[in-house]
C-alpha atoms as a PDB file:
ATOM      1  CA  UNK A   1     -60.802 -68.138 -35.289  1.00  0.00           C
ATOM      2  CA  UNK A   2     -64.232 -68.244 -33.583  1.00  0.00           C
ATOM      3  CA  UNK A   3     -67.216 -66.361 -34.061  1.00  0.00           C
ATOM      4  CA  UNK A   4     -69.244 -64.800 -31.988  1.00  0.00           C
ATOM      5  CA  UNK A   5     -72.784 -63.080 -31.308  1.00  0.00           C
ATOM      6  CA  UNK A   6     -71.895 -61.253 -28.641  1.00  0.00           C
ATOM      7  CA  UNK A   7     -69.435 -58.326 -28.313  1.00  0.00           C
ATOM      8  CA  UNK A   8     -66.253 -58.040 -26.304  1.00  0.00           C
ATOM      9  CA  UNK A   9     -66.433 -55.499 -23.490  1.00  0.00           C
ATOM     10  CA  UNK A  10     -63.910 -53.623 -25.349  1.00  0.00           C
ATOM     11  CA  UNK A  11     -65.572 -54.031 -28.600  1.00  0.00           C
ATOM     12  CA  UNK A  12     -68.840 -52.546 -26.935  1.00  0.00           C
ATOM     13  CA  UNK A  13     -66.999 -49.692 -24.863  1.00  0.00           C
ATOM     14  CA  UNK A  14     -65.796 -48.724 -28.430  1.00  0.00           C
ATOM     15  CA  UNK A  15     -69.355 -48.842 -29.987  1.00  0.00           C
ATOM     16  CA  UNK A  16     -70.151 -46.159 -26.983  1.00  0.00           C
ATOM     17  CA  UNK A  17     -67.332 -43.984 -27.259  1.00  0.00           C
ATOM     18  CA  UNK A  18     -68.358 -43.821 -31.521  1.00  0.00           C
ATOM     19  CA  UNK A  19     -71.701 -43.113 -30.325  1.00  0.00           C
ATOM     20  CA  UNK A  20     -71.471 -40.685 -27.570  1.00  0.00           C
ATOM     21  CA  UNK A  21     -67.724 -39.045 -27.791  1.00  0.00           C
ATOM     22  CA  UNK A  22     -69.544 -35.123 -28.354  1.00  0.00           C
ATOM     23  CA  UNK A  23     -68.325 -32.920 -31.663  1.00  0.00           C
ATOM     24  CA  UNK A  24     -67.141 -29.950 -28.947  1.00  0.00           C
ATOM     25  CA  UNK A  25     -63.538 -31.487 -28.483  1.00  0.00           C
ATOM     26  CA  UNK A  26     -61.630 -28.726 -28.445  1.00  0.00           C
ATOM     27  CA  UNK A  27     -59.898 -27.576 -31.262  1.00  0.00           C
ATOM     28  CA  UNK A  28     -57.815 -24.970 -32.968  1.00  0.00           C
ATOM     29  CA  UNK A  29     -58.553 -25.410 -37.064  1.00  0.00           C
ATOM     30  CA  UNK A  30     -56.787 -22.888 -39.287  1.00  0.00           C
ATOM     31  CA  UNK A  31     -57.301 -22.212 -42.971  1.00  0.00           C
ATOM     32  CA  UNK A  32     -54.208 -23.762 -45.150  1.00  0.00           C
ATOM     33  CA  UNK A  33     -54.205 -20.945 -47.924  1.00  0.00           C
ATOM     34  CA  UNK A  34     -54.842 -17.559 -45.127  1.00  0.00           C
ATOM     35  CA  UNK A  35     -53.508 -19.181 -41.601  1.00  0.00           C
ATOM     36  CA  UNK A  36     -56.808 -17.582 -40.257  1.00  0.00           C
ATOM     37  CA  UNK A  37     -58.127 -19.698 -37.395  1.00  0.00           C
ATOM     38  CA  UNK A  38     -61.877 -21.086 -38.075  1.00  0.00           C
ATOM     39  CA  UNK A  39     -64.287 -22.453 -35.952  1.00  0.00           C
ATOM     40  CA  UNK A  40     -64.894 -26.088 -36.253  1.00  0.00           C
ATOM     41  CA  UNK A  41     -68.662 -25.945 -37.801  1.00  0.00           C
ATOM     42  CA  UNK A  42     -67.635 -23.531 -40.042  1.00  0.00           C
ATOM     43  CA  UNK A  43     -64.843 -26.386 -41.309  1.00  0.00           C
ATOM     44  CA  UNK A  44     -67.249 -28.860 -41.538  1.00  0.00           C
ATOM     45  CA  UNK A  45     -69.966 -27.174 -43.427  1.00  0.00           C
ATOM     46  CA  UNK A  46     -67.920 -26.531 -46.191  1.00  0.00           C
ATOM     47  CA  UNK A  47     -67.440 -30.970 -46.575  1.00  0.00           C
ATOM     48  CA  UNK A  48     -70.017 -31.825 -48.675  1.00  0.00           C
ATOM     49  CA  UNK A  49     -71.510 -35.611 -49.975  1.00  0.00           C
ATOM     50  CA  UNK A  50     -69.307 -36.638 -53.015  1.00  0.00           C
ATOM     51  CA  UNK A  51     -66.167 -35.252 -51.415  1.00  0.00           C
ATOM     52  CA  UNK A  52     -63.088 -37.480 -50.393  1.00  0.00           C
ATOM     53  CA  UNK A  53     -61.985 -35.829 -46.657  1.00  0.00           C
ATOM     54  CA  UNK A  54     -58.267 -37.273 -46.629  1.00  0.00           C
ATOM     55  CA  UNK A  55     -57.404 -36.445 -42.757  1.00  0.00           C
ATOM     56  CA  UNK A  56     -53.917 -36.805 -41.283  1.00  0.00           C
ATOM     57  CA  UNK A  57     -52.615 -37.973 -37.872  1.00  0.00           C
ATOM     58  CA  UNK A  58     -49.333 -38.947 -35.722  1.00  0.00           C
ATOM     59  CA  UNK A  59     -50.172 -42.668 -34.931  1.00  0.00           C
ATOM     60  CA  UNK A  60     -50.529 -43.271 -31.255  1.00  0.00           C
ATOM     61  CA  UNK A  61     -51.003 -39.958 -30.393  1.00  0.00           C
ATOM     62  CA  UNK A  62     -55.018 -40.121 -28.414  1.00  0.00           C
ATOM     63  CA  UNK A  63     -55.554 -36.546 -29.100  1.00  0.00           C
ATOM     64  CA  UNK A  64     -55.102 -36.524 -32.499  1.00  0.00           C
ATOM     65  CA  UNK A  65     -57.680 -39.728 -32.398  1.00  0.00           C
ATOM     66  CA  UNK A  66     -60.293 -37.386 -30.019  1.00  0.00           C
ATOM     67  CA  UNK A  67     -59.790 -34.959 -32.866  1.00  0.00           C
ATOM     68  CA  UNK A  68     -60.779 -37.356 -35.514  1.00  0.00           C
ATOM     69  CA  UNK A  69     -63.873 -38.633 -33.888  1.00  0.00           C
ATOM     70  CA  UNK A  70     -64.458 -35.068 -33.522  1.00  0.00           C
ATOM     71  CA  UNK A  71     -64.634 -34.538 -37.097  1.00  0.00           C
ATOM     72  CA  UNK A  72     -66.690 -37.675 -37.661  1.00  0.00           C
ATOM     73  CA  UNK A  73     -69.202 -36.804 -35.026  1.00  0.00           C
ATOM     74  CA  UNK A  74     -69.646 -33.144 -36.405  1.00  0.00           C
ATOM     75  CA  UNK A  75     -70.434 -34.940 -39.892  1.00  0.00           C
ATOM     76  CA  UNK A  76     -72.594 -37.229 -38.863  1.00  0.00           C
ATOM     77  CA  UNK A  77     -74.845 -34.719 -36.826  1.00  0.00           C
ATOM     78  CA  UNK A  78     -75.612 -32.669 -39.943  1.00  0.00           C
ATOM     79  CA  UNK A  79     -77.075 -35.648 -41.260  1.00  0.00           C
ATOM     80  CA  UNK A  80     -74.277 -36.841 -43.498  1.00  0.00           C
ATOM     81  CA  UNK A  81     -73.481 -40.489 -44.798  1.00  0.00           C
ATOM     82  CA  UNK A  82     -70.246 -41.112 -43.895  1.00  0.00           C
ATOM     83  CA  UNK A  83     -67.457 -44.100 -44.761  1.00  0.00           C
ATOM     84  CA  UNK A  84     -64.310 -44.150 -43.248  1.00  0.00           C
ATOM     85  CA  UNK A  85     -61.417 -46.039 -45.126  1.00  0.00           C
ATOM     86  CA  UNK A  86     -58.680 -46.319 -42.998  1.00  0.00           C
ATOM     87  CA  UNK A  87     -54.727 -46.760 -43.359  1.00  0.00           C
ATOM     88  CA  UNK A  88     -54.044 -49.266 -40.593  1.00  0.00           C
ATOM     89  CA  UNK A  89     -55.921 -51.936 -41.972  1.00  0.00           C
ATOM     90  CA  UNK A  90     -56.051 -53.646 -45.490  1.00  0.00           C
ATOM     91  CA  UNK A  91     -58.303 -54.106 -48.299  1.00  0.00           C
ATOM     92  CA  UNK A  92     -57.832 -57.622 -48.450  1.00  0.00           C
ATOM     93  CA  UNK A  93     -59.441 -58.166 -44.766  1.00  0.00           C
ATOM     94  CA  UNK A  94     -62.928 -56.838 -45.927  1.00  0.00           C
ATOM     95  CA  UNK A  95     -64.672 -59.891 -45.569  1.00  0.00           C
ATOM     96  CA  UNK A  96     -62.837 -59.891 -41.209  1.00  0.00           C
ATOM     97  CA  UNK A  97     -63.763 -55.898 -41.201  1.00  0.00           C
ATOM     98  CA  UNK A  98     -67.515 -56.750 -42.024  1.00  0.00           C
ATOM     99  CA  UNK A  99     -67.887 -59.555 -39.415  1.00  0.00           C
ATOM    100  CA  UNK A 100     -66.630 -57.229 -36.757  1.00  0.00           C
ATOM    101  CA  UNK A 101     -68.033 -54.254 -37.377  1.00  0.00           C
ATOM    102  CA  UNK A 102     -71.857 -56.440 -37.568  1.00  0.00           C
ATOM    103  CA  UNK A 103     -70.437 -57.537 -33.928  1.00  0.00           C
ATOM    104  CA  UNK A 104     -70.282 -61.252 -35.731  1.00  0.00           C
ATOM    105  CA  UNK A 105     -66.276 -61.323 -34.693  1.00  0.00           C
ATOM    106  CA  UNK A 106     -65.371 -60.654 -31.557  1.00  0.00           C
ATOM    107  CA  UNK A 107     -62.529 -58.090 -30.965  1.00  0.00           C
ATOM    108  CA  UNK A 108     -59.636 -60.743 -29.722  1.00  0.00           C
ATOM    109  CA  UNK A 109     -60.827 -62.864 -32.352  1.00  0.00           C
ATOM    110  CA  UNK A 110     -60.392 -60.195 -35.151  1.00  0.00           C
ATOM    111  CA  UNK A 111     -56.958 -58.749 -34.111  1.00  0.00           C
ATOM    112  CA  UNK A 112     -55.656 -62.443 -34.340  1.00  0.00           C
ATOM    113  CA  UNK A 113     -57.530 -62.954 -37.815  1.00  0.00           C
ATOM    114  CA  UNK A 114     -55.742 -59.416 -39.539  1.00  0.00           C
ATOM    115  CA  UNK A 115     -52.515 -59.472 -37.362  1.00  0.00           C
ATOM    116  CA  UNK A 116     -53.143 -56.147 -35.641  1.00  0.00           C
ATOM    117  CA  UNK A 117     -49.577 -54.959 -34.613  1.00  0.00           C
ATOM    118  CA  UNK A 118     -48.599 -53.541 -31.474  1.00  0.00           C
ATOM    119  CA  UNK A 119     -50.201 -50.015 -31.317  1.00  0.00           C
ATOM    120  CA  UNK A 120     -53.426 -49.498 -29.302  1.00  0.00           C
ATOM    121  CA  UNK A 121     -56.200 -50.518 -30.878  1.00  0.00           C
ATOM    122  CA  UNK A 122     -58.713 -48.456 -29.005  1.00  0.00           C
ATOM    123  CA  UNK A 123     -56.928 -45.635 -30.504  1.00  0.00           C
ATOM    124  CA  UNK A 124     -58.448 -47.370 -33.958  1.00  0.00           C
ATOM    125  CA  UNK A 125     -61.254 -49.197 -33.317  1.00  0.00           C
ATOM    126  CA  UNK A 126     -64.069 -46.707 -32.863  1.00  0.00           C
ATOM    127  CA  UNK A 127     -62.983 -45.046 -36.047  1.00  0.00           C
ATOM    128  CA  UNK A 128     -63.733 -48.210 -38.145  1.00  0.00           C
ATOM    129  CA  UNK A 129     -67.023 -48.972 -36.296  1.00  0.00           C
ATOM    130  CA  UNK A 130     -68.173 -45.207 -36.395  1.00  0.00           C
ATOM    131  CA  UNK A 131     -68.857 -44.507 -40.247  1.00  0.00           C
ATOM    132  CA  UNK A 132     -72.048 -45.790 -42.083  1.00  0.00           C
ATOM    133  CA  UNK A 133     -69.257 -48.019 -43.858  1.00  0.00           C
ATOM    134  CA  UNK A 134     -65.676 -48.560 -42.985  1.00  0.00           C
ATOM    135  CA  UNK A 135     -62.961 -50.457 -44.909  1.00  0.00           C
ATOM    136  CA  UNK A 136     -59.568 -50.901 -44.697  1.00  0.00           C
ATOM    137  CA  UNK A 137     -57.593 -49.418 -47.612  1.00  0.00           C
ATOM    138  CA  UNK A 138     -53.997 -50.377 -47.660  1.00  0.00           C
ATOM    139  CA  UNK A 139     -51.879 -53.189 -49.348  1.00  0.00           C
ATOM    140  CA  UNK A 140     -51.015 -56.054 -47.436  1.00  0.00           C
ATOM    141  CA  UNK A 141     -47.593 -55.446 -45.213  1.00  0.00           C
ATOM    142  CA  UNK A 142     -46.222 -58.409 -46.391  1.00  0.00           C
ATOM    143  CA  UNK A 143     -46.142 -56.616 -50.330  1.00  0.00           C
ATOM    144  CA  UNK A 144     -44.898 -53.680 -49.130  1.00  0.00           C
ATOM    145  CA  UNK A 145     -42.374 -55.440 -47.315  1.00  0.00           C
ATOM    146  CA  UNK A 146     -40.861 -56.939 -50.445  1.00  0.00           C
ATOM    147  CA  UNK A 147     -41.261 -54.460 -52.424  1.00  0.00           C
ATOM    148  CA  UNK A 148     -38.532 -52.025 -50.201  1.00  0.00           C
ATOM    149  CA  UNK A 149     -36.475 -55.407 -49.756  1.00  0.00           C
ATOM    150  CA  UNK A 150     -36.014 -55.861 -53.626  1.00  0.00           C
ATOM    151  CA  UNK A 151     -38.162 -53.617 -55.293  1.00  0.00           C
ATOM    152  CA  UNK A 152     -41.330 -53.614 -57.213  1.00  0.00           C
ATOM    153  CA  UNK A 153     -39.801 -56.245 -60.089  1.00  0.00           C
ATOM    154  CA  UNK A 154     -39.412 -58.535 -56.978  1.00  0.00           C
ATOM    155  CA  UNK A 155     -43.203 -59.061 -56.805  1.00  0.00           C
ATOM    156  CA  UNK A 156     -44.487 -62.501 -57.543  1.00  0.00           C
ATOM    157  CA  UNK A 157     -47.383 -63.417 -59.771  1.00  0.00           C
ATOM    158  CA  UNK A 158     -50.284 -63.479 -56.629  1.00  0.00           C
ATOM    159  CA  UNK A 159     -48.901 -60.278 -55.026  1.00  0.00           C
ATOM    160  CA  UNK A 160     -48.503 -58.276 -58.441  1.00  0.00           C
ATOM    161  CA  UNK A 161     -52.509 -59.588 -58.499  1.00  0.00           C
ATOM    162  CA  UNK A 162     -52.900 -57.509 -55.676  1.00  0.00           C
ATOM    163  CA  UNK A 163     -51.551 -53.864 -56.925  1.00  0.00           C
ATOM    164  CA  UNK A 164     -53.876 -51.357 -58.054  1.00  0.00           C
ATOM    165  CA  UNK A 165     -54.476 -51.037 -61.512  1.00  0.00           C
ATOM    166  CA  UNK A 166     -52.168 -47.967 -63.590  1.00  0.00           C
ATOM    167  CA  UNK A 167     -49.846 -47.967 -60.642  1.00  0.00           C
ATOM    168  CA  UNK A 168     -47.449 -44.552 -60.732  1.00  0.00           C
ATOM    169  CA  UNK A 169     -44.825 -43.776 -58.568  1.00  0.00           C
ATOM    170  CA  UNK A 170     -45.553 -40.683 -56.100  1.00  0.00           C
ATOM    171  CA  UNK A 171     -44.628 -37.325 -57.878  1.00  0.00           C
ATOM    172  CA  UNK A 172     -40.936 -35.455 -57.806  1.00  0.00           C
ATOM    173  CA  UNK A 173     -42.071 -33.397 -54.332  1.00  0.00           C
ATOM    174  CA  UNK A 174     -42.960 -35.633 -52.797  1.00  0.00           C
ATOM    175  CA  UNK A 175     -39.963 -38.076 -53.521  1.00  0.00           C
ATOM    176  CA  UNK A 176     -38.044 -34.638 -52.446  1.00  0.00           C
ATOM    177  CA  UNK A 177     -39.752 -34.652 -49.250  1.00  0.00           C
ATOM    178  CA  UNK A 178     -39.529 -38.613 -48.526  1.00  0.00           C
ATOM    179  CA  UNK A 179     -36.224 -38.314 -49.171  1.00  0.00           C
ATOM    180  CA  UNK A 180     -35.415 -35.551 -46.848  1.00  0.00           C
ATOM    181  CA  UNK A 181     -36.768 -37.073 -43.914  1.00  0.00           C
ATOM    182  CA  UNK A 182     -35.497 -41.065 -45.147  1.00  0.00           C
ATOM    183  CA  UNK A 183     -32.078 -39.792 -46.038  1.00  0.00           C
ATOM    184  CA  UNK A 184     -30.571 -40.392 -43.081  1.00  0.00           C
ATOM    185  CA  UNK A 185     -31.711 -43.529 -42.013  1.00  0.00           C
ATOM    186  CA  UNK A 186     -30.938 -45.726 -44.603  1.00  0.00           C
ATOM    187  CA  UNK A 187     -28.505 -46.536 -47.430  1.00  0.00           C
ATOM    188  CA  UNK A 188     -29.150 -44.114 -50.568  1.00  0.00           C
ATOM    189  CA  UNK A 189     -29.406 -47.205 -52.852  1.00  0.00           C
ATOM    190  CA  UNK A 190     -32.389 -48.534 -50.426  1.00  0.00           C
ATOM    191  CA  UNK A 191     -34.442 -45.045 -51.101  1.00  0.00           C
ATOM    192  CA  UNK A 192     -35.956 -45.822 -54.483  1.00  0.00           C
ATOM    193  CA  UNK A 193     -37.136 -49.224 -53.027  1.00  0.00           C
ATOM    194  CA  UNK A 194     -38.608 -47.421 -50.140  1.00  0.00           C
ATOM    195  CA  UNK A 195     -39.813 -44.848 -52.060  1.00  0.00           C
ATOM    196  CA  UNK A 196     -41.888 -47.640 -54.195  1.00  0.00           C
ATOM    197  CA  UNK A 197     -43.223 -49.394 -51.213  1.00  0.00           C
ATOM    198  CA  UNK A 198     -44.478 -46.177 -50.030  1.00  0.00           C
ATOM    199  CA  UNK A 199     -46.050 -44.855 -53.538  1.00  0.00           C
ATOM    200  CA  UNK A 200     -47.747 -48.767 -53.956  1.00  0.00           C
ATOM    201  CA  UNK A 201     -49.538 -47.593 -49.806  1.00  0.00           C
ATOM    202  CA  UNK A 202     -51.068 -44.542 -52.151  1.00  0.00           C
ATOM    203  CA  UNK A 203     -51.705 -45.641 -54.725  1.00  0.00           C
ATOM    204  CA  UNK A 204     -54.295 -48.785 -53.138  1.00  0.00           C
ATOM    205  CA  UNK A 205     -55.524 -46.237 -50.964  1.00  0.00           C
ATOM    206  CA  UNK A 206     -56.234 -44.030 -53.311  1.00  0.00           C
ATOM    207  CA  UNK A 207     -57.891 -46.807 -55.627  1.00  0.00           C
ATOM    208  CA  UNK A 208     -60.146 -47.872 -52.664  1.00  0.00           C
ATOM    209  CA  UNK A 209     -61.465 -44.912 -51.950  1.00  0.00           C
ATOM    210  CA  UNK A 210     -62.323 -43.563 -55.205  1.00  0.00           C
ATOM    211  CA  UNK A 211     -63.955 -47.894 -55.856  1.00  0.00           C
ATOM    212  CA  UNK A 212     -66.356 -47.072 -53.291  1.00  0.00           C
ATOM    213  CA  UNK A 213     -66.983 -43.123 -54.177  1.00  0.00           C
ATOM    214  CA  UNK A 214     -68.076 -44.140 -57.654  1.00  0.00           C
ATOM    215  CA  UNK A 215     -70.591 -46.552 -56.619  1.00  0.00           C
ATOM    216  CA  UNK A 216     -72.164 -44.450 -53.419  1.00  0.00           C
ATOM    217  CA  UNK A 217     -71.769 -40.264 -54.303  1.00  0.00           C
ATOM    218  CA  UNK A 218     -73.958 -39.431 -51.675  1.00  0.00           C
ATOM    219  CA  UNK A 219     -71.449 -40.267 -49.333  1.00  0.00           C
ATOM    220  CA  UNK A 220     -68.913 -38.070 -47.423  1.00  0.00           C
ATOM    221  CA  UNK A 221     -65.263 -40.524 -47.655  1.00  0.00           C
ATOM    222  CA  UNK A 222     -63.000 -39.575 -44.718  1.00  0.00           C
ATOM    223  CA  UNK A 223     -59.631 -40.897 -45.032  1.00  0.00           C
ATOM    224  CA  UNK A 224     -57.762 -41.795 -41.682  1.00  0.00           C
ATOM    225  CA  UNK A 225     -54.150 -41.726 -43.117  1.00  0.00           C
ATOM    226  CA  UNK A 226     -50.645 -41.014 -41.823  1.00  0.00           C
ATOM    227  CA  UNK A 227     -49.569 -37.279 -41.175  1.00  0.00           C
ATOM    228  CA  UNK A 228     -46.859 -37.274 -44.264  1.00  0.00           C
ATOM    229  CA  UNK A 229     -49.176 -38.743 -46.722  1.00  0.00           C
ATOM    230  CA  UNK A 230     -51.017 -36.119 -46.523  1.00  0.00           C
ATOM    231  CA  UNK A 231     -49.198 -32.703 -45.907  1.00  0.00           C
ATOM    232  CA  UNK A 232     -48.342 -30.348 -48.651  1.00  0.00           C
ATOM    233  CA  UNK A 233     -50.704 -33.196 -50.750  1.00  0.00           C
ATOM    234  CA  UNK A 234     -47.761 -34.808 -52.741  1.00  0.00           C
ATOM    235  CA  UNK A 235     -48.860 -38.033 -51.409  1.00  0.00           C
ATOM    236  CA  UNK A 236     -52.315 -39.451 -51.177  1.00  0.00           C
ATOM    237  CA  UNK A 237     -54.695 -36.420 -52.160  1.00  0.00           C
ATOM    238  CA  UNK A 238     -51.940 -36.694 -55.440  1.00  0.00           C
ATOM    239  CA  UNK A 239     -52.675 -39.833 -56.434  1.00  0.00           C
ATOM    240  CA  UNK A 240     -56.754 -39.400 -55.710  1.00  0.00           C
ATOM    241  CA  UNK A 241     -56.403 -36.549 -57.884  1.00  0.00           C
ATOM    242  CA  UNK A 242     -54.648 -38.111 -60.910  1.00  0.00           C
ATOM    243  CA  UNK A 243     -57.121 -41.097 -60.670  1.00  0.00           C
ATOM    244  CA  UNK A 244     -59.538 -39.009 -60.919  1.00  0.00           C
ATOM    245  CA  UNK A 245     -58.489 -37.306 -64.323  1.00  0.00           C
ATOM    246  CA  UNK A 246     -58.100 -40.930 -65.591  1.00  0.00           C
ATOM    247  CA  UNK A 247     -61.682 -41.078 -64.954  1.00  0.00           C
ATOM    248  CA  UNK A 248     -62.273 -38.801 -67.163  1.00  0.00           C
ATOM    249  CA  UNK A 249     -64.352 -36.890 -65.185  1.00  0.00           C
ATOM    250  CA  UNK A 250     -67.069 -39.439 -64.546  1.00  0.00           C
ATOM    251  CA  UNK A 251     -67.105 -38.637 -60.788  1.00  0.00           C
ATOM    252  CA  UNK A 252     -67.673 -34.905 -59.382  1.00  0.00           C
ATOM    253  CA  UNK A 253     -65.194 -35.733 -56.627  1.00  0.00           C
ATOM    254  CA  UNK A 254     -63.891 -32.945 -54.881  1.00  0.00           C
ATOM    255  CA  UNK A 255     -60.637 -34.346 -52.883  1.00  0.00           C
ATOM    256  CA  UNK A 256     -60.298 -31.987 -49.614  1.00  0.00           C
ATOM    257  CA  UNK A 257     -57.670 -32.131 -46.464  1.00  0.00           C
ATOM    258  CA  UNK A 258     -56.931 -31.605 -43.352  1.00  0.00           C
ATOM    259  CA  UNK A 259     -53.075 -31.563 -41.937  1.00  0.00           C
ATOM    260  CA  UNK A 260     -52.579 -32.258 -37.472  1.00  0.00           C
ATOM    261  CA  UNK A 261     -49.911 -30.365 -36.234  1.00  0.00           C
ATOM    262  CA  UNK A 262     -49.292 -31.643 -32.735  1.00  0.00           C
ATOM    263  CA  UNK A 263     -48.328 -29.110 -30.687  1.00  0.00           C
ATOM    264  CA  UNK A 264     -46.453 -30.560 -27.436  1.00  0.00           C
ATOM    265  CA  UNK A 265     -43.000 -28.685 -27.035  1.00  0.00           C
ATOM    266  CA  UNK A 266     -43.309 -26.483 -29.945  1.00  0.00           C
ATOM    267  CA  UNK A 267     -42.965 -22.900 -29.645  1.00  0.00           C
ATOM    268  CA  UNK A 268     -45.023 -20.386 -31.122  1.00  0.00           C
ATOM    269  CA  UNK A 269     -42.816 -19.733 -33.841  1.00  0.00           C
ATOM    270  CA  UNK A 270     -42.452 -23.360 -34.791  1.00  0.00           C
ATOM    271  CA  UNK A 271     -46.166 -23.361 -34.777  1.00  0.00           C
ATOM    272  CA  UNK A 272     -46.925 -20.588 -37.028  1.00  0.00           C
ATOM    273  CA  UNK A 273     -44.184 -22.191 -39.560  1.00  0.00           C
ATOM    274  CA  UNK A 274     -46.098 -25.615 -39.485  1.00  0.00           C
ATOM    275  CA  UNK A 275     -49.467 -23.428 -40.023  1.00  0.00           C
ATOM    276  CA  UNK A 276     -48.205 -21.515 -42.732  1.00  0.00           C
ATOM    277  CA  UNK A 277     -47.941 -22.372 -46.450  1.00  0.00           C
ATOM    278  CA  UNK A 278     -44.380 -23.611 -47.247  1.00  0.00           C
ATOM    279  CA  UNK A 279     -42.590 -21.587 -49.753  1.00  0.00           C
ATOM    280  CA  UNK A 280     -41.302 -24.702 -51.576  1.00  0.00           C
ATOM    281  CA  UNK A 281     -43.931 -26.853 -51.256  1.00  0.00           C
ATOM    282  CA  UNK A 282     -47.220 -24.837 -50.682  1.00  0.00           C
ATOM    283  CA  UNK A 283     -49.599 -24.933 -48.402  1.00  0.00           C
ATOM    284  CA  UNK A 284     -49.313 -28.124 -45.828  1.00  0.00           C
ATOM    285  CA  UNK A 285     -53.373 -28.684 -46.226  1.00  0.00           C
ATOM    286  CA  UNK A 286     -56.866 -26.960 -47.420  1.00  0.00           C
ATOM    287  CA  UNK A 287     -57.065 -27.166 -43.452  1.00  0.00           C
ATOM    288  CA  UNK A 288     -54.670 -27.414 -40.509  1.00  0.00           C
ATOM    289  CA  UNK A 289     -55.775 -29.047 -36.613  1.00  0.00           C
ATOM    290  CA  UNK A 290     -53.104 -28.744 -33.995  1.00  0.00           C
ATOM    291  CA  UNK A 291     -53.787 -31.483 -31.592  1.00  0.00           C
ATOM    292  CA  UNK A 292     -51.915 -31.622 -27.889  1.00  0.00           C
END
C-alpha cells in the first residue's frame, strides 16, 4: 500500500463533481403519509441538525447517485454540517477512509487497501468525500459471510468483538418482508441465517450512526443505505429508533427517510402503488424520490 500527496485524476474529478454537481437535478419527491408531490427545497427544509436522514438507493443505478448528491448539495447550501455514513464501506476501515478522504491515499491505493468489489466506484466515491465527515458504517463482509453460512453462534471470539453492542434481530415485518422477496432463492432452513446476517448490517449501521450523532448534534447524518433497508422502515430507521429508546432519551434525534422508486418500465399504476402507503406495511418512507 503506498501513500501519496497527490490525488489520482479520478480521485480529483470526484472532489469536482462533490463540489460543483448543482442541487437542481431534477426530481419528483412525494410525501410518504399524503402521496402529494413536493418540491425539493421544501423537502429539505424540513431536515434539520440533530436529525439522522437514512436515504435509500438501487446500487449501480447513476441516477439514483445524481439524486443523492442532489440531496447533499441542497443541505450543504443552507449552511448545514453534514456527515455521510455510508453502507458500502465498513467501520473497521476508518483509519483507510480518513487517509483518502485528506487526499493522503490515493484512489487505486485505497480500493486495494478495503477490497472495493466490482461496482463503480465513481458511483460512491464523491458521496464519501462530499460530507463535512464521512465513515463507513457496515460490518466487515467477511462476518456477515459466516454468519448466513452457520449462523450467528458460528462467530469466533475476534469477530463476536466486532458486533455492536445489545444486538437484536430485525423486527417480525420486516423478517415478513425479507422473507418474501428471499423465499425463493434459497433453502427455507438458510432464511434465519440470512435473516441474521442481514439484521447484524443494521444493527452496526445503526450503532455508527447514532456513535457519531451523540458526540456532534449539530450535525445533519445522511445515511447512504440499500433501497430495502429502508422502505416501509422495518429495517435500519427500526433499529436507529430502538437504540435510541435504550438511550434513554439522552439524544433529541429525530430519525427521518427517504424511499427511491426507480421508475424505468413502470407504468403509472405501478408507480402510484410504490408511492402510496402499503396497507400491510404502511407507508414505504416519510419521503419518496423516483429516480430514472
Amino acid at each position: 500500500m503506498e501513500y501519496k500527496s497527490n490525488m489520482s485524476l479520478n480521485t480529483l474529478l470526484l472532489v469536482l463533481i462533490a463540489v460543483i454537481l448543482p442541487s437542481c437535478v431534477s426530481a419528483q419527491i412525494f410525501d410518504g403519509e399524503t402521496s402529494t408531490q413536493i418540491e425539493l427545497n421544501q423537502f429539505i427544509e424540513k431536515i434539520k441538525p440533530g436529525q439522522i436522514l437514512v436515504v435509500g438507493e438501487m446500487h449501480g443505478l447513476k441516477p439514483v447517485h445524481d439524486q443523492q448528491m442532489s440531496i447533499l448539495q441542497a443541505l450543504r447550501e443552507r449552511g448545514h454540517k453534514v456527515a455521510v455514513g455510508m453502507e458500502f464501506f465498513n467501520y473497521t476501515d476508518a483509519a483507510l477512509i480518513s487517509s483518502f478522504r485528506k487526499r493522503e491515499l490515493a484512489e487505486e491505493d485505497f480500493k486495494k487497501a478495503i477490497n472495493w468489489g466490482g461496482n463503480d466506484f465513481n458511483l460512491y466515491g464523491p458521496q464519501l468525500l462530499f460530507g463535512d465527515e464521512g465513515f463507513g458504517i457496515n460490518m466487515p463482509r467477511a462476518v456477515t459471510s459466516q454468519i448466513s453460512k452457520a449462523g450467528l453462534a458460528s462467530l469466533t471470539a475476534e469477530q463476536q468483538q466486532l458486533m455492536p453492542p445489545n444486538f437484536q434481530l430485525g423486527n417480525e415485518g420486516y423478517k415478513r418482508r425479507f422473507n418474501e422477496v428471499m423465499g425463493g432463492h434459497m433453502p427455507p432452513e438458510k432464511i434465519e441465517n440470512y435473516f441474521a446476517a442481514q439484521s447484524v448490517w443494521d444493527e452496526t449501521m445503526a450503532w455508527q450512526a447514532l456513535n457519531f450523532v451523540e458526540k456532534n448534534p449539530d450535525y445533519i447524518y445522511v445515511i447512504i443505505v440499500g433501497e430495502f433497508h429502508v422502505a416501509y422502515g422495518g429495517g435500519l430507521p427500526d433499529r436507529l429508533r430502538t437504540r435510541l429508546e435504550g438511550l434513554n432519551c439522552r439524544l433529541p434525534v429525530e430519525v427521518k427517510t427517504i424511499s427511491q422508486v426507480y421508475t424505468e418500465g413502470l407504468t403509472e399504476e405501478e408507480i402510484k402503488e410504490q408511492i402510496a402507503p402499503s396497507q400491510v406495511d404502511g407507508k414505504r418512507a416519510d419521503w419518496i424520490m423516483l429516480s430514472k
